[in-house]
N, C-alpha and C. Protein backbone atom coordinates (compact mmCIF):
# COMPACT_ATOMS: atom_id res chain seq x y z
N UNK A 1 90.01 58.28 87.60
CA UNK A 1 90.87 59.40 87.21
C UNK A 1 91.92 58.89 86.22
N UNK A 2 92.41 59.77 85.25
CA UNK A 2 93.02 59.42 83.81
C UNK A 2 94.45 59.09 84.68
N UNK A 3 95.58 58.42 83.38
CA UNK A 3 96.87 59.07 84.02
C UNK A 3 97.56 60.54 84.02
N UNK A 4 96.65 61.52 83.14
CA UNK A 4 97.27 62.36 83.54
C UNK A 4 96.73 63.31 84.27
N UNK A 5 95.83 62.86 84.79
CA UNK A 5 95.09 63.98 85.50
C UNK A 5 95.76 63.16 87.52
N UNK A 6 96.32 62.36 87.51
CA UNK A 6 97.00 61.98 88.50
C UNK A 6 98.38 61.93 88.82
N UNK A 7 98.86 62.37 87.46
CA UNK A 7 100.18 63.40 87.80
C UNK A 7 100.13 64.67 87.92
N UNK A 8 98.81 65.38 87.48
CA UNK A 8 98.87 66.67 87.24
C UNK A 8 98.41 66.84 89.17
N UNK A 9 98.01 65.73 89.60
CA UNK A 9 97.21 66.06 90.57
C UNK A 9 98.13 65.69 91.75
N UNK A 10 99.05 64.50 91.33
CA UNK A 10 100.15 64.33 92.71
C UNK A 10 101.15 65.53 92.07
N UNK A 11 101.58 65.81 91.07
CA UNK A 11 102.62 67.24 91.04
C UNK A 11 102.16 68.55 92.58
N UNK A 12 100.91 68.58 92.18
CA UNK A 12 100.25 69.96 92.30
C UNK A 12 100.59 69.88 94.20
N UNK A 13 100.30 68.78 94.60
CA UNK A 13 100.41 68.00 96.18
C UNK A 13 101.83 68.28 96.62
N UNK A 14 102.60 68.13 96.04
CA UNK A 14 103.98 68.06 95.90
C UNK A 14 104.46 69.90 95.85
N UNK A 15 104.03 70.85 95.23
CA UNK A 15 104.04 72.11 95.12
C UNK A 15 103.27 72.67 96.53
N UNK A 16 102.36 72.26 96.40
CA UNK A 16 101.47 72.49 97.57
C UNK A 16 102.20 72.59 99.07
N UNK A 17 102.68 71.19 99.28
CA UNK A 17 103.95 71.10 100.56
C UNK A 17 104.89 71.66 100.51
N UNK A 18 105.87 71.80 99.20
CA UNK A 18 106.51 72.71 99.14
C UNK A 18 106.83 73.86 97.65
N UNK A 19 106.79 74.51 98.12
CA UNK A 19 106.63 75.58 96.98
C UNK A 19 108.16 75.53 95.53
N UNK A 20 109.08 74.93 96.68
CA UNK A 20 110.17 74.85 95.76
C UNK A 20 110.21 73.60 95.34
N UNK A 21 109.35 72.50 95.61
CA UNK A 21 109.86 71.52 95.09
C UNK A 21 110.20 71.21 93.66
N UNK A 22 111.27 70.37 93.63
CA UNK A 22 111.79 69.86 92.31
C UNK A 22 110.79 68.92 91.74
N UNK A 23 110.05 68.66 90.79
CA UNK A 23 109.14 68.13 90.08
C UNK A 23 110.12 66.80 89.28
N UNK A 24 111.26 66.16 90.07
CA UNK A 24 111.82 65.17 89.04
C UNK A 24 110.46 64.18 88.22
N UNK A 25 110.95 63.44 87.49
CA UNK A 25 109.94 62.14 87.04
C UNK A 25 109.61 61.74 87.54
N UNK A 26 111.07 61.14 88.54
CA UNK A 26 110.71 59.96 89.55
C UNK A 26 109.93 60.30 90.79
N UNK A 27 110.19 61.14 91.46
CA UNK A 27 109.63 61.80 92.29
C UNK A 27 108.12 61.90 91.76
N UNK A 28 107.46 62.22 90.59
CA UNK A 28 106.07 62.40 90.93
C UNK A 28 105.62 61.50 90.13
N UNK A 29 105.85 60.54 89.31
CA UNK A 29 105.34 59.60 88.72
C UNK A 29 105.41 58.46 90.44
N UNK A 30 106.11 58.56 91.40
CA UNK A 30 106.44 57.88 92.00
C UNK A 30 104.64 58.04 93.37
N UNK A 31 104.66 59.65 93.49
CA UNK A 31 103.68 59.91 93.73
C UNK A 31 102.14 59.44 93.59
N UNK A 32 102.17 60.01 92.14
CA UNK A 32 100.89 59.51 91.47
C UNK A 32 100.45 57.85 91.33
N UNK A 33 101.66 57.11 91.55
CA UNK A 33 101.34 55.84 91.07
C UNK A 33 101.40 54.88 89.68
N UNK A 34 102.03 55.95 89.13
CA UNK A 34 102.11 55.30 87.31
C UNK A 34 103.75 55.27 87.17
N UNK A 35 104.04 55.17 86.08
CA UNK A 35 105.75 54.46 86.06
C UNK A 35 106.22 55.87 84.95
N UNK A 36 107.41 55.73 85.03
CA UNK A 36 108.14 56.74 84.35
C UNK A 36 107.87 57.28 82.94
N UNK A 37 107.31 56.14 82.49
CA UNK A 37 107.38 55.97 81.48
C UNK A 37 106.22 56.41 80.78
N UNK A 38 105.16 56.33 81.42
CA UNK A 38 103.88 56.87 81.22
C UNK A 38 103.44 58.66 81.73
N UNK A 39 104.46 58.35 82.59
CA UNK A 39 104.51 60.10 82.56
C UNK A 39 105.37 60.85 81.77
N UNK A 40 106.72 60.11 81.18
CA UNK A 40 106.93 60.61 79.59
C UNK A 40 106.20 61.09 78.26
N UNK A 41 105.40 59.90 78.36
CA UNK A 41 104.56 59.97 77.67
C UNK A 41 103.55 61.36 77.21
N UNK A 42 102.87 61.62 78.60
CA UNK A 42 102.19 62.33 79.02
C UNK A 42 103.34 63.97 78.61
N UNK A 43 104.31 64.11 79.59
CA UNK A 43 105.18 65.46 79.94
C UNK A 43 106.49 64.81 78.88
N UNK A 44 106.58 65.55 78.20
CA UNK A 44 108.23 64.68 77.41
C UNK A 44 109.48 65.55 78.12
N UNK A 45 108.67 66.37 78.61
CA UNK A 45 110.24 67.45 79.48
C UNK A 45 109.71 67.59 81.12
N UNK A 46 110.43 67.65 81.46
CA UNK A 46 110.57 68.46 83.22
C UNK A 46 109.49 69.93 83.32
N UNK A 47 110.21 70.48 82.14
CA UNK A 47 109.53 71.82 82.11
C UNK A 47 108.01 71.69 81.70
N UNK A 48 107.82 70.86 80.62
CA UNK A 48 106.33 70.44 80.80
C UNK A 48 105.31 70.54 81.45
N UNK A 49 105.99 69.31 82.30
CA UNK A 49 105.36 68.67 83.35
C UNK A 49 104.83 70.29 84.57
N UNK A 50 106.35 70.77 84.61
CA UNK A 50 105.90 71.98 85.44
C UNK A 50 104.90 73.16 84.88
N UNK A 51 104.85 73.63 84.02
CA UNK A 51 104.60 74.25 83.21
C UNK A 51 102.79 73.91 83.43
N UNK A 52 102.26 72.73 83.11
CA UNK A 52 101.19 72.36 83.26
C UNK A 52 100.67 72.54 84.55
N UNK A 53 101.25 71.91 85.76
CA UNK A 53 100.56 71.69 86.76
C UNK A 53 100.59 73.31 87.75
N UNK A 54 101.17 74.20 87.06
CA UNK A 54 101.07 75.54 87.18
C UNK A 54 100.02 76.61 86.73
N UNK A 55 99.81 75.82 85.30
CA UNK A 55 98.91 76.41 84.93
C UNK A 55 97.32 75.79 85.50
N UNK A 56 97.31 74.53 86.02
CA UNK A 56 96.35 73.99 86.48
C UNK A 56 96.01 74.53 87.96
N UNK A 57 97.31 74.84 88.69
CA UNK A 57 97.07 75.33 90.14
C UNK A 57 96.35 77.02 89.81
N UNK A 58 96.79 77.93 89.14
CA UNK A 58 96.48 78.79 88.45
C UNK A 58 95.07 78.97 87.92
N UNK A 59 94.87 78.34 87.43
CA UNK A 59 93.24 78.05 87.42
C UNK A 59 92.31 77.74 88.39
N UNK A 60 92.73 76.95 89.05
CA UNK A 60 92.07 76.93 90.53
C UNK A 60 91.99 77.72 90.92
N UNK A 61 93.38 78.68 91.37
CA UNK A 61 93.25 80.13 91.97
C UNK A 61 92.14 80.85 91.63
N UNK A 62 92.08 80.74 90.37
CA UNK A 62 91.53 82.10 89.80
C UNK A 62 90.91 81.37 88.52
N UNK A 63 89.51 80.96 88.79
CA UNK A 63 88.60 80.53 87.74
C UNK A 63 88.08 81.36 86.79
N UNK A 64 87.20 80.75 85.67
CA UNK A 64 86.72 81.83 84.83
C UNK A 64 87.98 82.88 84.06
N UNK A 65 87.48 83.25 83.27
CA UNK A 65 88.76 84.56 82.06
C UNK A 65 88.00 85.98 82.08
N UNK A 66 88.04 86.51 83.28
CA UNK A 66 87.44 88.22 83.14
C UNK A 66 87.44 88.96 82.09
N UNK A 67 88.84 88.49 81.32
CA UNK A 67 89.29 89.66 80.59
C UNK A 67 87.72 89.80 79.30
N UNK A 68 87.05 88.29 78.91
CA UNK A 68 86.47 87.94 77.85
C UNK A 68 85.04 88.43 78.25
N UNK A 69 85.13 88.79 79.53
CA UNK A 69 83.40 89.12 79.88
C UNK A 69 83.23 90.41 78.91
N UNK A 70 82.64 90.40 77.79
CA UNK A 70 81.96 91.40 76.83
C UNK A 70 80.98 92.95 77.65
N UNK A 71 80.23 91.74 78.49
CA UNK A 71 79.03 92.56 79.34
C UNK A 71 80.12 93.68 79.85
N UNK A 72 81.39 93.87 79.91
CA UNK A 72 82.36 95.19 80.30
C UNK A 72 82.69 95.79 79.54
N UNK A 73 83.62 96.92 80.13
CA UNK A 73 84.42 97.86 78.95
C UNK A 73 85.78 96.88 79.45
N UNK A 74 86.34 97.30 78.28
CA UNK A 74 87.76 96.82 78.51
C UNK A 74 88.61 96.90 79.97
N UNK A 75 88.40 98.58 80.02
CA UNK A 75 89.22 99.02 81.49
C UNK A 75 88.77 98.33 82.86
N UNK A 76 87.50 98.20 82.74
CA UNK A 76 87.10 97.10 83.91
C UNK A 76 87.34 96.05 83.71
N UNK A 77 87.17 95.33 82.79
CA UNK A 77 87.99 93.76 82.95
C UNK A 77 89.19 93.70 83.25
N UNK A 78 90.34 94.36 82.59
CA UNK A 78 91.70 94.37 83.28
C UNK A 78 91.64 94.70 84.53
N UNK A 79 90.95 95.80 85.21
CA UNK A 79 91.03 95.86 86.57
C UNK A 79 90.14 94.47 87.07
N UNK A 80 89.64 93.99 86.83
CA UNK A 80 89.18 92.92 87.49
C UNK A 80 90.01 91.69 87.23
N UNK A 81 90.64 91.65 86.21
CA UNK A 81 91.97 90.40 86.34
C UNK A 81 92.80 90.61 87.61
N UNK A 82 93.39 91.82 87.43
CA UNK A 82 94.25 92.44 88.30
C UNK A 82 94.04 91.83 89.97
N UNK A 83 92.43 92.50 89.80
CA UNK A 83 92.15 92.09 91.40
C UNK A 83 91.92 90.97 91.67
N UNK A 84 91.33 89.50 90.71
CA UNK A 84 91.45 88.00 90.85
C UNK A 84 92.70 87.64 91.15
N UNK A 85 93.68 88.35 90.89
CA UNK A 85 95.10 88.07 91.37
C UNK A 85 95.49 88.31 92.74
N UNK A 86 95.24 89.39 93.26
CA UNK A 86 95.63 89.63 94.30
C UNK A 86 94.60 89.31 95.12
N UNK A 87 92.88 88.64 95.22
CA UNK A 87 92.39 88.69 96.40
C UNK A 87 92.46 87.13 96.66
N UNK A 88 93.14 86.33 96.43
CA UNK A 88 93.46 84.92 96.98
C UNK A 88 94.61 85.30 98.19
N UNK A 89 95.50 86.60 98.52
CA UNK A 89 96.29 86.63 99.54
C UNK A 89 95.51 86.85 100.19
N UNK A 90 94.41 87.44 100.37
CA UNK A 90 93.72 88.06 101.48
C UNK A 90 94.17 88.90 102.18
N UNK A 91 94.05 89.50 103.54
CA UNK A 91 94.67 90.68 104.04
C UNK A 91 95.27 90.30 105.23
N UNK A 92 96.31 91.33 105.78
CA UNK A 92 96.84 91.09 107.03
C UNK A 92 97.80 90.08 107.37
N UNK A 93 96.84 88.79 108.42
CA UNK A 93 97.79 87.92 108.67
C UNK A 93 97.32 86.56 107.45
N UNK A 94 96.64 86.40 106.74
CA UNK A 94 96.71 85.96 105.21
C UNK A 94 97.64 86.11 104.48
N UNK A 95 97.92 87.48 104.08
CA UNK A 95 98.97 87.89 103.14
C UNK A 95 100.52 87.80 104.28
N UNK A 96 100.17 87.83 105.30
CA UNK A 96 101.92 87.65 105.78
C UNK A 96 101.79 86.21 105.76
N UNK A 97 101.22 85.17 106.03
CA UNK A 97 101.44 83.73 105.63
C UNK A 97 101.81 83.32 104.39
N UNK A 98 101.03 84.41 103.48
CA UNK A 98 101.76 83.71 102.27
C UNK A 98 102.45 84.14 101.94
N UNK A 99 102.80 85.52 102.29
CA UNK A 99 104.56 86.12 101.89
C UNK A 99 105.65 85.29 102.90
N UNK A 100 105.50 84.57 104.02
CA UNK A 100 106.11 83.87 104.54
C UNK A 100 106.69 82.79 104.02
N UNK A 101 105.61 82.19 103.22
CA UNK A 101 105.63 81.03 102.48
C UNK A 101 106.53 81.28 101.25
N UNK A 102 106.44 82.13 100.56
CA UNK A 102 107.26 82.85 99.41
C UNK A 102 108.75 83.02 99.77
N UNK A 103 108.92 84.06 101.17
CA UNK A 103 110.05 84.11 101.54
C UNK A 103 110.86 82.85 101.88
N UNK A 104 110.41 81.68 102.42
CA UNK A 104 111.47 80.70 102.83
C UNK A 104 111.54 79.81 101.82
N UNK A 105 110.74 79.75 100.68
CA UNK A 105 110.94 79.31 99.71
C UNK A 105 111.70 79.46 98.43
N UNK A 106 111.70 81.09 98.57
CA UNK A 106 112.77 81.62 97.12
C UNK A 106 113.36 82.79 97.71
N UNK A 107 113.91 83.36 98.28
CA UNK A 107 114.83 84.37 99.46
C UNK A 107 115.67 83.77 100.69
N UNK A 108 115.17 83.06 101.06
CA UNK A 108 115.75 82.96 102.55
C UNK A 108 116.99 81.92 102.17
N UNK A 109 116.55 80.77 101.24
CA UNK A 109 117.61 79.60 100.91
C UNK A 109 118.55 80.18 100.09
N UNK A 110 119.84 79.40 99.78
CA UNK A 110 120.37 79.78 98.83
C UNK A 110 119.50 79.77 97.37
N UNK A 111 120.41 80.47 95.93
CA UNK A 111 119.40 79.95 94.64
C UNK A 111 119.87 79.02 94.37
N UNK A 112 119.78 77.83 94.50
CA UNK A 112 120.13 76.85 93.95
C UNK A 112 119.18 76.38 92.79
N UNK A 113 120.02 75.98 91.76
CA UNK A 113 119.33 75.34 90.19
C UNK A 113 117.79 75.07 90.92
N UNK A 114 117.33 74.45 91.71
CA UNK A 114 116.39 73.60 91.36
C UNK A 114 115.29 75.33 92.35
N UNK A 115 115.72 75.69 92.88
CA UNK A 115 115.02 77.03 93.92
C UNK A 115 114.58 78.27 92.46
N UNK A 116 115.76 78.39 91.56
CA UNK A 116 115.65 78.91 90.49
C UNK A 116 114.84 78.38 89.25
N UNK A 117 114.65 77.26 89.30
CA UNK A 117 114.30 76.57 87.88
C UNK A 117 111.90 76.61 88.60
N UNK A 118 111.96 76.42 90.46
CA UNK A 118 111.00 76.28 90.40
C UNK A 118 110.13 77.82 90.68
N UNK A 119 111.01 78.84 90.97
CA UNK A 119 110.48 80.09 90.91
C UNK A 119 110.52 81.18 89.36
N UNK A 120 111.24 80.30 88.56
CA UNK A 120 111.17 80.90 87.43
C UNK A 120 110.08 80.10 86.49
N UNK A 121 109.68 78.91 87.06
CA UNK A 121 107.88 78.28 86.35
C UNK A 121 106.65 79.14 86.81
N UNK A 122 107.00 80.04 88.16
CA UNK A 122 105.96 80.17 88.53
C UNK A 122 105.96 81.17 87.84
N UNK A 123 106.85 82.80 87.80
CA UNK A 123 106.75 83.76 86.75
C UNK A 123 106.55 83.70 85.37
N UNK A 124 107.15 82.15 84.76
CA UNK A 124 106.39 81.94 83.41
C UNK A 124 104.67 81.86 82.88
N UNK A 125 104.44 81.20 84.18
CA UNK A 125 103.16 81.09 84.44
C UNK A 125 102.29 82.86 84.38
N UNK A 126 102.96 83.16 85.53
CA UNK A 126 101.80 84.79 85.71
C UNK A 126 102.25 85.81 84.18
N UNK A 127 103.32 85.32 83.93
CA UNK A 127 103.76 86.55 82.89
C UNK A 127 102.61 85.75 81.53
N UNK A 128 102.45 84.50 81.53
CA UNK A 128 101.57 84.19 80.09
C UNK A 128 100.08 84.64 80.44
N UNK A 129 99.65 84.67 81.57
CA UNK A 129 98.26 85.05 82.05
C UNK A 129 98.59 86.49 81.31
N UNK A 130 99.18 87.15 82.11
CA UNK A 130 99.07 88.76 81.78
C UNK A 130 99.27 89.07 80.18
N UNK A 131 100.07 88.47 79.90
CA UNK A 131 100.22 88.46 77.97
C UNK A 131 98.85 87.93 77.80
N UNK A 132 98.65 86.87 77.98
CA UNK A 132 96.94 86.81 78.05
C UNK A 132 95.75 87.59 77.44
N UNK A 133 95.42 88.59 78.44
CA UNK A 133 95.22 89.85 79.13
C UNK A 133 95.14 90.80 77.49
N UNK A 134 96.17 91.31 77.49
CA UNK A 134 96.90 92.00 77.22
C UNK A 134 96.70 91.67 75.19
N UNK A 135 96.51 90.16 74.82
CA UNK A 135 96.17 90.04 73.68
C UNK A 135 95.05 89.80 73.15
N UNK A 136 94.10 89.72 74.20
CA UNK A 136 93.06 89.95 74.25
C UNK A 136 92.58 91.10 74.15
N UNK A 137 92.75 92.00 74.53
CA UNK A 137 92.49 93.59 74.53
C UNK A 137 93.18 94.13 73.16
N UNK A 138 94.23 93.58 72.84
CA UNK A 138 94.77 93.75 71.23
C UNK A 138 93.41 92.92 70.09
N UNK A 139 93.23 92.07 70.19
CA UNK A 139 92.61 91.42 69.24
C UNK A 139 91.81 92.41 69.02
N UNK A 140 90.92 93.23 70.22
CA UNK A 140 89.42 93.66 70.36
C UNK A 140 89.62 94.95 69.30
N UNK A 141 91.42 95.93 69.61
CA UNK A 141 91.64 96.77 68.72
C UNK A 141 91.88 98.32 69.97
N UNK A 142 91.52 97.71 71.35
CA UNK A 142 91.50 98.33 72.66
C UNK A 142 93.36 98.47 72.53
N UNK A 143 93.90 97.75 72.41
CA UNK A 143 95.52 98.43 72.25
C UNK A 143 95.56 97.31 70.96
N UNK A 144 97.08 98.51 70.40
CA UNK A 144 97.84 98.16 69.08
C UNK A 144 98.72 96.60 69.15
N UNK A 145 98.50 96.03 68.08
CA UNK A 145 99.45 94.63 68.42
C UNK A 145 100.64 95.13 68.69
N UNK A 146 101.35 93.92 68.81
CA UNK A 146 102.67 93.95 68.96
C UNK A 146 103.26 93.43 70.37
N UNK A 147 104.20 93.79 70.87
CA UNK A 147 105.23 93.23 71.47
C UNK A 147 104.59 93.92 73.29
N UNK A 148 104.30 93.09 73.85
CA UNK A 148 103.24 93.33 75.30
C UNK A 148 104.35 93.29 76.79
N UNK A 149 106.05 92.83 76.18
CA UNK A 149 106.67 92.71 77.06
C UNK A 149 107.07 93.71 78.26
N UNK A 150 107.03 94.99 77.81
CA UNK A 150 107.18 95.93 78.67
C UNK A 150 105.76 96.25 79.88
N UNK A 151 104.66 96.51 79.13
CA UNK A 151 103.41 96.02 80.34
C UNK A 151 103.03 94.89 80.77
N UNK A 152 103.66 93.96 80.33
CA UNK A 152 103.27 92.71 81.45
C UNK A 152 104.30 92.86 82.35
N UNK A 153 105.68 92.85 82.22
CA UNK A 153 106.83 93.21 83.23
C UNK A 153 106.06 94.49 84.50
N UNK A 154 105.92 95.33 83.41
CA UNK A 154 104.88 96.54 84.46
C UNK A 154 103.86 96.33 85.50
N UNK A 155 102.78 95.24 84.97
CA UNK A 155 101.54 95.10 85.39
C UNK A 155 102.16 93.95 86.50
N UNK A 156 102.78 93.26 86.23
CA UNK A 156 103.23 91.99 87.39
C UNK A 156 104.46 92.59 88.58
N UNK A 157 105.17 93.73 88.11
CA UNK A 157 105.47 94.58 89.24
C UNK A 157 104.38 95.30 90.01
N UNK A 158 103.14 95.82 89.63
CA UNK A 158 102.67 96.60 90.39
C UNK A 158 101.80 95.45 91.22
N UNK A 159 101.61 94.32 90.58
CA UNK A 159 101.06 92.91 91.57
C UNK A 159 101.91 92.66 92.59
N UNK A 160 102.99 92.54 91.99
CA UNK A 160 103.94 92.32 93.49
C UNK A 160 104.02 92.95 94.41
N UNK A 161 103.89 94.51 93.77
CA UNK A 161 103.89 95.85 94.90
C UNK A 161 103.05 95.34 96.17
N UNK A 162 102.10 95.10 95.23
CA UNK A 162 100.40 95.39 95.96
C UNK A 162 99.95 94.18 96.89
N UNK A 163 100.98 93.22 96.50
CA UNK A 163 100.31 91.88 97.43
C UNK A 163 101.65 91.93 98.24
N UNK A 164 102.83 92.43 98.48
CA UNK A 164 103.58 92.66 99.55
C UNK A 164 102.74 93.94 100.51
N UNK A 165 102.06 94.99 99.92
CA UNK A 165 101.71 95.87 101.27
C UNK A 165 100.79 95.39 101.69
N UNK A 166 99.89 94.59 101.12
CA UNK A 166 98.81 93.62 101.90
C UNK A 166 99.45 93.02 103.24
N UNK A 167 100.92 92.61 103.21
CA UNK A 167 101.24 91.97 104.07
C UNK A 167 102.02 92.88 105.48
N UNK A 168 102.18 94.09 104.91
CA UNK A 168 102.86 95.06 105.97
C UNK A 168 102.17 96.08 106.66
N UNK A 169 102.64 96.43 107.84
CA UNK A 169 101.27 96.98 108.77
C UNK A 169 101.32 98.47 107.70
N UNK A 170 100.16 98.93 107.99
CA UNK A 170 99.78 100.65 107.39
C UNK A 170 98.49 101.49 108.36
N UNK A 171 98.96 102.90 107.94
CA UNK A 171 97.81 103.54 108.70
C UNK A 171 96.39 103.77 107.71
N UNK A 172 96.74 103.15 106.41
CA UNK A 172 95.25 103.43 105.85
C UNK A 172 94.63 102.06 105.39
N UNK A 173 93.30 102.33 104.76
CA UNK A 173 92.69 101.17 104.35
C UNK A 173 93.90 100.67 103.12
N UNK A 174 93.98 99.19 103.27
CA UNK A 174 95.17 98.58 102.25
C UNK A 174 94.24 99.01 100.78
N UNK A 175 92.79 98.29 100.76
CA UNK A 175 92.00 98.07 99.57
C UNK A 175 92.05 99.45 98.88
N UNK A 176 91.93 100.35 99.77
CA UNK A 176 91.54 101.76 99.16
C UNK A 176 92.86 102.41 98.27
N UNK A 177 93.80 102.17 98.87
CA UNK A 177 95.33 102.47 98.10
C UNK A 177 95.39 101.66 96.97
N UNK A 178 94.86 100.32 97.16
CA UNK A 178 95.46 99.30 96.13
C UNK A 178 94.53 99.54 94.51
N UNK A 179 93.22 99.63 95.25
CA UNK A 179 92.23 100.50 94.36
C UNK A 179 92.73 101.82 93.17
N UNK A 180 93.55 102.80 94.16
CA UNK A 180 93.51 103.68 93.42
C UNK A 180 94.88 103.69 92.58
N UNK A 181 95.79 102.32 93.16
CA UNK A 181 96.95 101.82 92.10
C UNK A 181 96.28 101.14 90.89
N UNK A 182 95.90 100.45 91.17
CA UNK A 182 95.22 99.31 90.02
C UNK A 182 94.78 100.13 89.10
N UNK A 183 93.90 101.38 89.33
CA UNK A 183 93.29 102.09 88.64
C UNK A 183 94.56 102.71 87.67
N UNK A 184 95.47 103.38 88.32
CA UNK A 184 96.64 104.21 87.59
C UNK A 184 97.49 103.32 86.67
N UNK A 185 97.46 101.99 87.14
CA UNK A 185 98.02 100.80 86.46
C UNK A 185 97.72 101.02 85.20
N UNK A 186 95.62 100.54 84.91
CA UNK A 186 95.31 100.12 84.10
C UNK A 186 95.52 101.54 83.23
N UNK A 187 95.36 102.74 83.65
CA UNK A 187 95.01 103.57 83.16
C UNK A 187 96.35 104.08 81.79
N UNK A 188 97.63 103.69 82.67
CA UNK A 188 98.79 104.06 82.06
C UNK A 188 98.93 102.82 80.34
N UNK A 189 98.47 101.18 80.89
CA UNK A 189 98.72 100.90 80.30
C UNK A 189 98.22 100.46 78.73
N UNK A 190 96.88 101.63 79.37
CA UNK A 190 95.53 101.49 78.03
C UNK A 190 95.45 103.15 77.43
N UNK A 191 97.15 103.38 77.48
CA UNK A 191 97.13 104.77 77.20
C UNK A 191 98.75 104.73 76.54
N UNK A 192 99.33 103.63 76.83
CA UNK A 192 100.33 103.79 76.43
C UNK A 192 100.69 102.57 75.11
N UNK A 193 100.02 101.23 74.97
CA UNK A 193 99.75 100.27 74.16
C UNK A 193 101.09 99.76 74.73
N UNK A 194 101.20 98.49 73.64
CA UNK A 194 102.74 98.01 73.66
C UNK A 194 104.06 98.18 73.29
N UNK A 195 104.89 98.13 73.55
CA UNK A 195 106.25 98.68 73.41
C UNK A 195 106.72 98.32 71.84
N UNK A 196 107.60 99.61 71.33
CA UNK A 196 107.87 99.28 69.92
C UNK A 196 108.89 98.31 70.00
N UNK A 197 108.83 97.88 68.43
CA UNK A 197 109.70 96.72 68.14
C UNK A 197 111.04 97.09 68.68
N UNK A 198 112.37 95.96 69.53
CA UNK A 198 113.20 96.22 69.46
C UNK A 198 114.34 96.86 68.47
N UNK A 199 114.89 98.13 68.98
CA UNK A 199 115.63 99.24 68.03
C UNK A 199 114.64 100.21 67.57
N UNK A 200 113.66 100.12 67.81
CA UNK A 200 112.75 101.50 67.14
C UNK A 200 113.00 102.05 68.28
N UNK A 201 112.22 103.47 68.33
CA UNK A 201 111.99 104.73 69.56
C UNK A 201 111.05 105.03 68.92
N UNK A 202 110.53 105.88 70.22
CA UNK A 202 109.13 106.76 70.09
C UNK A 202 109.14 107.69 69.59
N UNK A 203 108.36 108.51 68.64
CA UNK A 203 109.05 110.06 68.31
C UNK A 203 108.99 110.86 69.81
């Protein structure tokens, strides 16, 4: 194994145990087995370093790029991103473990710099997937270029919605509700394109 595929791989170990952990140098070059200096090399920033092994855990999650499967229409691939996202919680007592895990990790503690610095890698992370997404479906000519910030903010709220009621009791099927959100999701946001440039309005 390379050196950087053994920082990317003691980081990820280190996230794994704890969700907030601080990713110092020393701390995971210390891990992996290589010296500071070589993981400079490799990450020249903190944020880097995080940045990567996020996007690597991220991939694991959720293999393969739906959005690019051709053999679809557009509207089904976004709904099928959508749902690669949310079916790694699984249901019930799945999704309350990992909202558990979420909660004592970025709610329950104080925010301290390092609680803030490692829950704001992880939203950098889902918000570039969904821009992703989202410029992909622009390239195709399926929405207008431009500025995607307002539906990815959108689309990663209605993820959050949807993988917190996974975790709370209900009297109906969870899938069947979440189904007919996802659907209204995609529907709004392949009807509405991306938000105009800052200072314009809509007529």
């Amino acid at each position: 194994m390379g050196t950087r595929e053994k920082i990317l791989q003691a980081a990820a170990e280190m996230i794994a145990e704890d969700m907030a952990a601080k990713l110092s140098v020393r701390a995971v070059a210390a891990r992996a087995g290589v010296s500071t200096g070589s993981l400079r090399f490799h990450f020249p920033t903190q944020r880097a370093l995080q940045d990567s092994v996020l996007a690597r855990i991220y991939e694991g999650m959720l293999p393969g790029d739906p959005i690019r499967d051709r053999t679809l229409p557009p509207r089904e691939r976004l709904l099928n991103c959508l749902r690669q996202v949310l079916a790694p919680l699984g249901t019930d007592g799945d999704a309350r473990t990992a909202w558990g895990a979420v909660y004592r990790a970025f709610i329950e503690p104080e925010p301290t710099e390092q609680v803030r610095a490692a829950y704001l890698g992880l939203e950098r992370e889902a918000r570039r997937r969904v821009e992703h997404w989202l410029t992909v479906l622009a390239e195709e000519g399926v929405l207008p270029p431009g500025d995607h910030t307002r539906n990815v903010r959108f689309l990663l709220t209605v993820l959050n919605g949807l993988s917190v009621e996974r975790a709370l009791p209900t009297g109906e099927s969870v899938l069947i509700a979440e189904t007919e959100t996802l659907n209204a999701a995609v529907d709004h946001v392949l009807s509405t394109g991306p938000a105009p440039p800052a200072g314009a309005t809509r007529p």
